[in-house]
PDB file of N, CA and C in Angstrom:
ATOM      1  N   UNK A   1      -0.355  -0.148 -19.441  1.00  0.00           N
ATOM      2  CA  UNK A   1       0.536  -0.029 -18.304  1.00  0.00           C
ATOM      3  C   UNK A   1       0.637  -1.396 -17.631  1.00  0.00           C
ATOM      4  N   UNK A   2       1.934  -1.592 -17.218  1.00  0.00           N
ATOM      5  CA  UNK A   2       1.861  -2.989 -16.130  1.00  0.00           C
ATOM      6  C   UNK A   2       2.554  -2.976 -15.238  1.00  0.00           C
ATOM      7  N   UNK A   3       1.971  -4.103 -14.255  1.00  0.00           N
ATOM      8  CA  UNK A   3       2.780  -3.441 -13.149  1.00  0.00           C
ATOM      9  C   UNK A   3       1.730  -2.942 -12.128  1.00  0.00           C
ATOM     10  N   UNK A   4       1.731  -3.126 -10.931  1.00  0.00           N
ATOM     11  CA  UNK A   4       0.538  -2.555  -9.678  1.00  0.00           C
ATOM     12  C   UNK A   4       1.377  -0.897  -9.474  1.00  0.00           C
ATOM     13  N   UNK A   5       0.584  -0.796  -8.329  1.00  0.00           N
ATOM     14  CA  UNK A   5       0.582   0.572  -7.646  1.00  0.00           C
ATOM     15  C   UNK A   5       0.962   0.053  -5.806  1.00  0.00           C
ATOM     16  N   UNK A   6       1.308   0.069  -5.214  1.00  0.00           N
ATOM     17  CA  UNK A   6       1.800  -0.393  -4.225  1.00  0.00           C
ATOM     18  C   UNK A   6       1.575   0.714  -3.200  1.00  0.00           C
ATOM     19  N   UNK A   7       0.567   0.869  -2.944  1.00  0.00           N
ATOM     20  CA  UNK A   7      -0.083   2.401  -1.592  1.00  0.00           C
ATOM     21  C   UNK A   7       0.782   1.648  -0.509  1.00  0.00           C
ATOM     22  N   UNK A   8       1.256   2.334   0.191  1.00  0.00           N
ATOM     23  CA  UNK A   8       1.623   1.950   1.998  1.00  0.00           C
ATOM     24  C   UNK A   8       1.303   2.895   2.970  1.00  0.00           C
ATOM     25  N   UNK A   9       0.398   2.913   3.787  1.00  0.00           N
ATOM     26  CA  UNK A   9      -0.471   3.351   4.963  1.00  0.00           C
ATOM     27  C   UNK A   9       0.823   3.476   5.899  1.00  0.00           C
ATOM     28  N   UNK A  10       2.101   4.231   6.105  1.00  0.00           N
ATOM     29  CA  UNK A  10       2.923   4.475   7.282  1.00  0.00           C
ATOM     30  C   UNK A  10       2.780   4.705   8.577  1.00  0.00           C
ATOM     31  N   UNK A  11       1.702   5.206   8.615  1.00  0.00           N
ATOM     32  CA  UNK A  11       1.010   5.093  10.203  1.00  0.00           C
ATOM     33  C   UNK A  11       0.907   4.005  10.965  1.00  0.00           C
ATOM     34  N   UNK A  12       1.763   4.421  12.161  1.00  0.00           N
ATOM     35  CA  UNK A  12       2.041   2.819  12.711  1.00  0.00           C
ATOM     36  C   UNK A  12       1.170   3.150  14.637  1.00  0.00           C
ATOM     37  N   UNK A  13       1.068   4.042  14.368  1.00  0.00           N
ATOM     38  CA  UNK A  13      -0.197   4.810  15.810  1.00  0.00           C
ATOM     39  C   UNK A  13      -1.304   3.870  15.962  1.00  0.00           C
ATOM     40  N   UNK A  14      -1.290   3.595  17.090  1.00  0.00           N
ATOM     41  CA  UNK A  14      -2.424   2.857  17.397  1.00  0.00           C
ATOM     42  C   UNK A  14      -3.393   3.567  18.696  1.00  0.00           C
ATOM     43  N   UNK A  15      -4.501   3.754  18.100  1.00  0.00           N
ATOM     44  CA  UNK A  15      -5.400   2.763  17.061  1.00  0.00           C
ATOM     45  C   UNK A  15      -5.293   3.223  16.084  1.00  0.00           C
ATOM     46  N   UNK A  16      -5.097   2.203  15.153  1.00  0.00           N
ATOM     47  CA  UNK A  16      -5.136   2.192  13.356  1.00  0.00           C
ATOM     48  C   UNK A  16      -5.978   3.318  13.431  1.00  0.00           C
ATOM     49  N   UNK A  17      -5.448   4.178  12.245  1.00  0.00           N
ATOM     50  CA  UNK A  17      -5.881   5.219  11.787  1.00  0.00           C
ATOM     51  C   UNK A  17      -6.903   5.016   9.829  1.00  0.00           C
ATOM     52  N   UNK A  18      -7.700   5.241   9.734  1.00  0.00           N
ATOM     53  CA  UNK A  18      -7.882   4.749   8.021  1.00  0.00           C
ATOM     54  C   UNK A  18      -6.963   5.901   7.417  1.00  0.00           C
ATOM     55  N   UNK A  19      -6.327   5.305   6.420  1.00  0.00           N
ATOM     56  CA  UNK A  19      -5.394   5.942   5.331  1.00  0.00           C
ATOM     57  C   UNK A  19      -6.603   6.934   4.261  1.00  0.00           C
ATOM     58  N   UNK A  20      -7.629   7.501   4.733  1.00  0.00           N
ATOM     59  CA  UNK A  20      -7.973   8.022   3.676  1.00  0.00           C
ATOM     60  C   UNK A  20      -7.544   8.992   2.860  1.00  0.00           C
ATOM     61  N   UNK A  21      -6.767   9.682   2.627  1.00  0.00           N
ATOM     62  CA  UNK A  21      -5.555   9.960   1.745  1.00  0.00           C
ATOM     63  C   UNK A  21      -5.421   8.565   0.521  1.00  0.00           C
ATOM     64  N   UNK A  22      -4.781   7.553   1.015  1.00  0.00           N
ATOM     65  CA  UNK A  22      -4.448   6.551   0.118  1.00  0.00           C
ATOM     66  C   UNK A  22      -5.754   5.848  -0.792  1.00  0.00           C
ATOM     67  N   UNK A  23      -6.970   5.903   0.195  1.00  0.00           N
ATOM     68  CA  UNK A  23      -8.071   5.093  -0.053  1.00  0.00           C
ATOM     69  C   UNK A  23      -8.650   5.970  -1.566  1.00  0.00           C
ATOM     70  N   UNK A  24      -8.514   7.214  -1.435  1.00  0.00           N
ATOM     71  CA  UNK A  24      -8.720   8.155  -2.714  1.00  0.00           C
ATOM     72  C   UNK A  24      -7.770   7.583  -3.485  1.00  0.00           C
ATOM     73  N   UNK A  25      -6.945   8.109  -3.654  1.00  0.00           N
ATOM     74  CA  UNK A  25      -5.789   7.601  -4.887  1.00  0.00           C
ATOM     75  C   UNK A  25      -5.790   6.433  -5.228  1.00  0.00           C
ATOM     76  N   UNK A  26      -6.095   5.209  -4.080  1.00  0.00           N
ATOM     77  CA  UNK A  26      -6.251   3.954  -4.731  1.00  0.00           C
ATOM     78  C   UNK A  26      -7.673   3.972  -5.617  1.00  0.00           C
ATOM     79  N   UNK A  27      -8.755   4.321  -4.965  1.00  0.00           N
ATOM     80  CA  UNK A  27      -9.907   4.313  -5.710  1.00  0.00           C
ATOM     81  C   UNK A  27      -9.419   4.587  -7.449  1.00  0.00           C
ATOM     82  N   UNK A  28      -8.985   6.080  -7.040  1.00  0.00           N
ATOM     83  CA  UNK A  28      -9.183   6.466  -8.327  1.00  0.00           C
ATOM     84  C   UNK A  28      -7.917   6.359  -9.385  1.00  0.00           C
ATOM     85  N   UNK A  29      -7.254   5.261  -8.899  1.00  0.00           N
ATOM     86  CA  UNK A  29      -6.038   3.785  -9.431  1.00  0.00           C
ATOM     87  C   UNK A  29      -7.340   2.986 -10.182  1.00  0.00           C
ATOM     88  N   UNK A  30      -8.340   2.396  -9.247  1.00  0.00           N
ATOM     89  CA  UNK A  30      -8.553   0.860  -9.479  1.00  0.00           C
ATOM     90  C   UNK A  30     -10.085   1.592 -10.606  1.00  0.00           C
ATOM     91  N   UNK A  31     -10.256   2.553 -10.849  1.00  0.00           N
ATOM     92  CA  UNK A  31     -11.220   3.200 -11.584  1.00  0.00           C
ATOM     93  C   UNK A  31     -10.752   3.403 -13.121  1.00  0.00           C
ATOM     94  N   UNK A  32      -9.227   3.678 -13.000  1.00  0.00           N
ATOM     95  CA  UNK A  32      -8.640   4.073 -14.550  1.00  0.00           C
ATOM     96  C   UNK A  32      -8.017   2.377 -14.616  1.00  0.00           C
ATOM     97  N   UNK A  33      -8.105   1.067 -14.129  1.00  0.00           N
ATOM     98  CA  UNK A  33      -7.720  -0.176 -14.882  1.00  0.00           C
ATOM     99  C   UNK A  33      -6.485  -0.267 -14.410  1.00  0.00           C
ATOM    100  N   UNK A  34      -5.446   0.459 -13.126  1.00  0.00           N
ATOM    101  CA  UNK A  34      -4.491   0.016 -12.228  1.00  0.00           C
ATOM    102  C   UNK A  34      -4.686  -0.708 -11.348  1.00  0.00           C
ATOM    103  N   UNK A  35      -4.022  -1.756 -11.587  1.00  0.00           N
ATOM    104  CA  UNK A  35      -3.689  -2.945 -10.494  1.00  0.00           C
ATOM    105  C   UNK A  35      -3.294  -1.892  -9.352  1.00  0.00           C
ATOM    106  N   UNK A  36      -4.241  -2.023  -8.310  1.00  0.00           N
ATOM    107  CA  UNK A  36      -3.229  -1.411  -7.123  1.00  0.00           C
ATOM    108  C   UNK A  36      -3.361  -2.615  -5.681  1.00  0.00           C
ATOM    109  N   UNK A  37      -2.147  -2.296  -4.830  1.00  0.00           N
ATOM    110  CA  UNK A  37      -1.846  -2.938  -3.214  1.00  0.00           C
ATOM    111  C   UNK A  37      -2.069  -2.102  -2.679  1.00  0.00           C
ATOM    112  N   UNK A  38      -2.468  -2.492  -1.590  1.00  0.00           N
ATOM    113  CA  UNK A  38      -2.174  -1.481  -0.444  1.00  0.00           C
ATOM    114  C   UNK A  38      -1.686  -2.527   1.056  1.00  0.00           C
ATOM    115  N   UNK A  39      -0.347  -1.822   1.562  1.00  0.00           N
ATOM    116  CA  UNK A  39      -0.092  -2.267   2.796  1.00  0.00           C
ATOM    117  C   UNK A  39      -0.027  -1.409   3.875  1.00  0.00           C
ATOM    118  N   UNK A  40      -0.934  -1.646   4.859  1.00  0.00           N
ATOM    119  CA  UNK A  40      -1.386  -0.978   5.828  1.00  0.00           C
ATOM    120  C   UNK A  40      -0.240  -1.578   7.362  1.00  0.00           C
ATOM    121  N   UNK A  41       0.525  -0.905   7.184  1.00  0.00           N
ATOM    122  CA  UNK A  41       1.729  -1.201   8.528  1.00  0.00           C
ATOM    123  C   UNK A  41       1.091  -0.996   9.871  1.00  0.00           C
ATOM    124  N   UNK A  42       0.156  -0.344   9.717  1.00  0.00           N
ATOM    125  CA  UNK A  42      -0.870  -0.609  11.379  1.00  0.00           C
ATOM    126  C   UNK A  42      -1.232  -1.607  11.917  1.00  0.00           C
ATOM    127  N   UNK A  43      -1.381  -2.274  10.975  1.00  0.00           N
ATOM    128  CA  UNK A  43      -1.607  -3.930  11.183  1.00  0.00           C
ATOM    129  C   UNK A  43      -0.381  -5.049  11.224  1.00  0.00           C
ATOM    130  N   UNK A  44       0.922  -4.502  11.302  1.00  0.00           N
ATOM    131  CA  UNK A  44       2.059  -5.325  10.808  1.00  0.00           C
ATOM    132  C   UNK A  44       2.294  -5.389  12.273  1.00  0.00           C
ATOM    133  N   UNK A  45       3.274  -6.347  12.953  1.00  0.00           N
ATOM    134  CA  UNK A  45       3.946  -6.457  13.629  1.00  0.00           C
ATOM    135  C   UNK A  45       5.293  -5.875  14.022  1.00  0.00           C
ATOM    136  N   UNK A  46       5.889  -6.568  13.019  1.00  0.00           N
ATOM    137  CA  UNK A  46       7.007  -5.884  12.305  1.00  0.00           C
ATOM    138  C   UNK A  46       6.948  -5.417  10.937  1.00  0.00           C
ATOM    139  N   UNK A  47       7.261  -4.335  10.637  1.00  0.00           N
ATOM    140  CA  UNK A  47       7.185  -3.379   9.598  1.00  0.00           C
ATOM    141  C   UNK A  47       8.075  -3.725   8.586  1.00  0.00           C
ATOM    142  N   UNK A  48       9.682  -3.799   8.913  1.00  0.00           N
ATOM    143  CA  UNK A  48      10.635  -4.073   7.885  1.00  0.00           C
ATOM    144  C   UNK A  48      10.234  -5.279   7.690  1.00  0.00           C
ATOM    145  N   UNK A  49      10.046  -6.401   7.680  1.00  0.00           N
ATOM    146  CA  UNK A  49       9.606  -7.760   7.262  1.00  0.00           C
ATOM    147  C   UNK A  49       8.354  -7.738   6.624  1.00  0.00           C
ATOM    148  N   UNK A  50       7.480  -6.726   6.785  1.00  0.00           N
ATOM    149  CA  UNK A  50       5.961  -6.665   6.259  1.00  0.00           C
ATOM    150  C   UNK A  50       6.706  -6.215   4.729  1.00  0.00           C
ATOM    151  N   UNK A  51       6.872  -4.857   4.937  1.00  0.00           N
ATOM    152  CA  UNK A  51       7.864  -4.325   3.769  1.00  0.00           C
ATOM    153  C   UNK A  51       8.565  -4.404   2.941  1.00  0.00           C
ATOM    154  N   UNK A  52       9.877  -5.525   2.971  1.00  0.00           N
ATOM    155  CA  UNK A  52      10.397  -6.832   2.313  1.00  0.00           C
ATOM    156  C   UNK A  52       9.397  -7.380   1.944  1.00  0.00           C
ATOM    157  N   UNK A  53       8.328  -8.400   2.264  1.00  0.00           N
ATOM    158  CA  UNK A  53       7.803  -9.445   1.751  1.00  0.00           C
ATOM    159  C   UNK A  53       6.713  -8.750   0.682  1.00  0.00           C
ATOM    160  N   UNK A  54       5.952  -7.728   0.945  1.00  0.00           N
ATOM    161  CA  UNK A  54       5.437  -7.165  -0.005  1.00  0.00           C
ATOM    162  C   UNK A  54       5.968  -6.813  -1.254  1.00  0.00           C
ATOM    163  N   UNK A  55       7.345  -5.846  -1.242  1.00  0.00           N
ATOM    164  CA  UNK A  55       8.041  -5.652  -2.356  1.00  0.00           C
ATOM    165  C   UNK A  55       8.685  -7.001  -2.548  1.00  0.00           C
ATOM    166  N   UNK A  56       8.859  -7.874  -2.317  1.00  0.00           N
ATOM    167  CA  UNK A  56       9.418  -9.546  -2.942  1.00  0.00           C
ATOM    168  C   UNK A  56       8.547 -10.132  -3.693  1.00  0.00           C
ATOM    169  N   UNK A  57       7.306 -10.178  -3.188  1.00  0.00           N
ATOM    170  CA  UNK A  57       6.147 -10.605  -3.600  1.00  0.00           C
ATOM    171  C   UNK A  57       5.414 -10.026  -4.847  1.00  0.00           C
ATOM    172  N   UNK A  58       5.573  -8.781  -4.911  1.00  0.00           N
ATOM    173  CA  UNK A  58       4.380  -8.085  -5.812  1.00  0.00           C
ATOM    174  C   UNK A  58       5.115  -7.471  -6.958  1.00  0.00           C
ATOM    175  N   UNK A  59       6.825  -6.975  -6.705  1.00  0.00           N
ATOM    176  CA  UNK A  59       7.372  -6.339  -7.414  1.00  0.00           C
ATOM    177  C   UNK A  59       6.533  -5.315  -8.184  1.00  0.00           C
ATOM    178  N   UNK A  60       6.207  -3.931  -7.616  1.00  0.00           N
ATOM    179  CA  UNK A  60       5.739  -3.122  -7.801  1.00  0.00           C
ATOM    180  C   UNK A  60       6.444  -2.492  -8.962  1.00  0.00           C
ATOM    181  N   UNK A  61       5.415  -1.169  -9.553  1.00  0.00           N
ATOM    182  CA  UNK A  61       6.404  -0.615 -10.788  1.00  0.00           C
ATOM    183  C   UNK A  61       5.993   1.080 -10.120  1.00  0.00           C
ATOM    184  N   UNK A  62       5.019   1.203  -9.442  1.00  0.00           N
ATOM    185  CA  UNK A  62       5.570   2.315  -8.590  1.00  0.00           C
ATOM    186  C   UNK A  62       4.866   2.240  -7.169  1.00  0.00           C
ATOM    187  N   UNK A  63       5.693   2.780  -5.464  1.00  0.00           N
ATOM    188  CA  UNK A  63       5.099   2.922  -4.568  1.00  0.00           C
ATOM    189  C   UNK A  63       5.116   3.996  -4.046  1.00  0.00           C
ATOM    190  N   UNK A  64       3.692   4.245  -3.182  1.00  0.00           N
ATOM    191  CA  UNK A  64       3.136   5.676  -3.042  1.00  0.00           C
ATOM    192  C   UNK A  64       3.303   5.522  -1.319  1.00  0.00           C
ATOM    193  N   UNK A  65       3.589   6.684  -0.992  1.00  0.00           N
ATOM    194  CA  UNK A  65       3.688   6.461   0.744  1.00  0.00           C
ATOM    195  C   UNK A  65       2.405   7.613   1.235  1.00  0.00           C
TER     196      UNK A  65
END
């Protein structure tokens, strides 16, 4: 397979919330030999610009919300 996994944490509530939902699925991504991201928008400023630059950058082959 090639190509990452691209998790995004949508929770934009503060205080940051942990994505554990995502933190499973990534685990058990980076356990079977998937490249995975994760972008955590709790931490973004701005979101659509976090969002753009990630998918510009990493060109994902699938993302998980």
């Amino acid at each position: 397979m090639t190509g990452s996994f691209l998790l995004i944490n949508t929770n934009v509530a503060q205080p940051p919330v942990s994505p554990i939902g995502l933190e499973y699925i990534g685990e058990a991504l980076v356990d079977a030999g998937v490249p995975v991201r994760v972008l955590d928008l709790a931490f973004e400023t701005n979101w659509r610009a976090a969002l753009a630059r990630e998918l510009e950058d990493s060109e994902p082959m699938v993302v998980g919300l």
